[in-house]
N, C-alpha and C. Protein backbone atom coordinates (compact mmCIF):
# COMPACT_ATOMS: atom_id res chain seq x y z
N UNK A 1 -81.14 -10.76 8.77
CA UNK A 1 -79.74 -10.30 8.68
C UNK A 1 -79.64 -8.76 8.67
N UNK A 2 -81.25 -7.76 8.49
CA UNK A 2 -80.74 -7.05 8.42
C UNK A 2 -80.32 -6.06 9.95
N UNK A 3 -80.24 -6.63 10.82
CA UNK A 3 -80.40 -5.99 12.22
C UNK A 3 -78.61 -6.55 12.32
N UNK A 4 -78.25 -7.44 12.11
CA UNK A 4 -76.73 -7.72 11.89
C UNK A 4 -76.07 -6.58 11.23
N UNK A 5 -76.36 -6.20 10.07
CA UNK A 5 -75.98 -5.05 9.50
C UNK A 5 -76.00 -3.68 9.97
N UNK A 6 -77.09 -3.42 10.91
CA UNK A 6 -77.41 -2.28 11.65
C UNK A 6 -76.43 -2.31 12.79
N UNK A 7 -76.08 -3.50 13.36
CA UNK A 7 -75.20 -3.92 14.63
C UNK A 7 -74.08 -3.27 14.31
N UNK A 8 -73.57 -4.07 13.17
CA UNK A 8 -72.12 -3.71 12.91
C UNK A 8 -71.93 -2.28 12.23
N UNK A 9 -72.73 -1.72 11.57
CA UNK A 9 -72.83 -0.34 11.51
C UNK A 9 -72.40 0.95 12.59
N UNK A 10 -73.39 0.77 13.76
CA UNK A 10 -73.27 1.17 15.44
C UNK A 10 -72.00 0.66 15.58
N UNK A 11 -71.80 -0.29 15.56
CA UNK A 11 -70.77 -0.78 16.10
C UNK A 11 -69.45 0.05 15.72
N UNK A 12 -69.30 0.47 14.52
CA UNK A 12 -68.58 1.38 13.57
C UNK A 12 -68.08 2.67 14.26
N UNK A 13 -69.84 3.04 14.75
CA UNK A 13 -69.87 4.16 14.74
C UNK A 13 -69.06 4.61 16.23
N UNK A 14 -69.12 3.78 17.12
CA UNK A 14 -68.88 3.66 18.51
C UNK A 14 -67.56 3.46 18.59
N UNK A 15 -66.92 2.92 17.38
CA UNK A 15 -65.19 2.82 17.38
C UNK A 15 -64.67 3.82 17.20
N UNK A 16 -65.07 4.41 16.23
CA UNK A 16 -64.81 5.81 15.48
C UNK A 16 -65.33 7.31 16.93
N UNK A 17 -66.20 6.65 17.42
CA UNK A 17 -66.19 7.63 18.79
C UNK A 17 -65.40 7.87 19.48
N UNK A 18 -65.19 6.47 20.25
CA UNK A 18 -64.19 6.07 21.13
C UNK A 18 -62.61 6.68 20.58
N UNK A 19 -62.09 6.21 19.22
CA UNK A 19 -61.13 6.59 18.98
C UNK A 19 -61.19 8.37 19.08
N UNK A 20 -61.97 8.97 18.87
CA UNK A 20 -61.91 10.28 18.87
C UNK A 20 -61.96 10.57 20.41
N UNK A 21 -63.05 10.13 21.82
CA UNK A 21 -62.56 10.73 22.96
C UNK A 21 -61.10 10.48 23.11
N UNK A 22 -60.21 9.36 23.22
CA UNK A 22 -59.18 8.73 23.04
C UNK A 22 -58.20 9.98 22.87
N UNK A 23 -58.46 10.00 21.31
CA UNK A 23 -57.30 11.50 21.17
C UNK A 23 -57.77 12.56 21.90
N UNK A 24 -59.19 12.87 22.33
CA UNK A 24 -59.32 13.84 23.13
C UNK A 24 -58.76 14.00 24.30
N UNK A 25 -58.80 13.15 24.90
CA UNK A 25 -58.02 12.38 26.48
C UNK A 25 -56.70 13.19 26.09
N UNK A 26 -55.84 12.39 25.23
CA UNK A 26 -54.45 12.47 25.26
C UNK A 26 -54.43 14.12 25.09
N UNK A 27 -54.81 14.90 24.30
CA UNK A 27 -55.02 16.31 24.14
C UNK A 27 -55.46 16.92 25.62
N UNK A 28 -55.93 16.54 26.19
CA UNK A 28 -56.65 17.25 27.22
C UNK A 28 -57.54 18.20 27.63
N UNK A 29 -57.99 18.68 26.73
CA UNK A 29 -59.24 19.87 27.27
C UNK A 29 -60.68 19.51 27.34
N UNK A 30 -60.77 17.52 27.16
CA UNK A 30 -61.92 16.92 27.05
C UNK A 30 -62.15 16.56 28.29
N UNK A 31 -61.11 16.37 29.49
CA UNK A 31 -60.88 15.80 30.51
C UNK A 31 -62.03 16.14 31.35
N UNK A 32 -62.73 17.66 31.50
CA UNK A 32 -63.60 17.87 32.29
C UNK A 32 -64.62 16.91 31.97
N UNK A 33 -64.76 16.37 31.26
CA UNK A 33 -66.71 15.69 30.96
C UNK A 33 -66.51 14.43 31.78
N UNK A 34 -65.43 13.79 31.98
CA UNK A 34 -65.42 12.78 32.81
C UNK A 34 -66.24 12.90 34.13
């Protein structure tokens, strides 16, 4: 179980990413890395 725990951890971490390019997007000065 403990690789379940590590999953959903990453998994965390990758939401919390995402939500941040996200507002970056909408802001716009992140746009070049695309």
């Amino acid at each position: 179980m403990k690789g379940r725990t590590l999953s959903s951890q990453s998994q965390g971490l990758v939401l919390s990413l995402l939500n941040y390019f996200q507002q970056e997007k909408d802001n716009g000065p992140l746009y070049y890395h695309c």
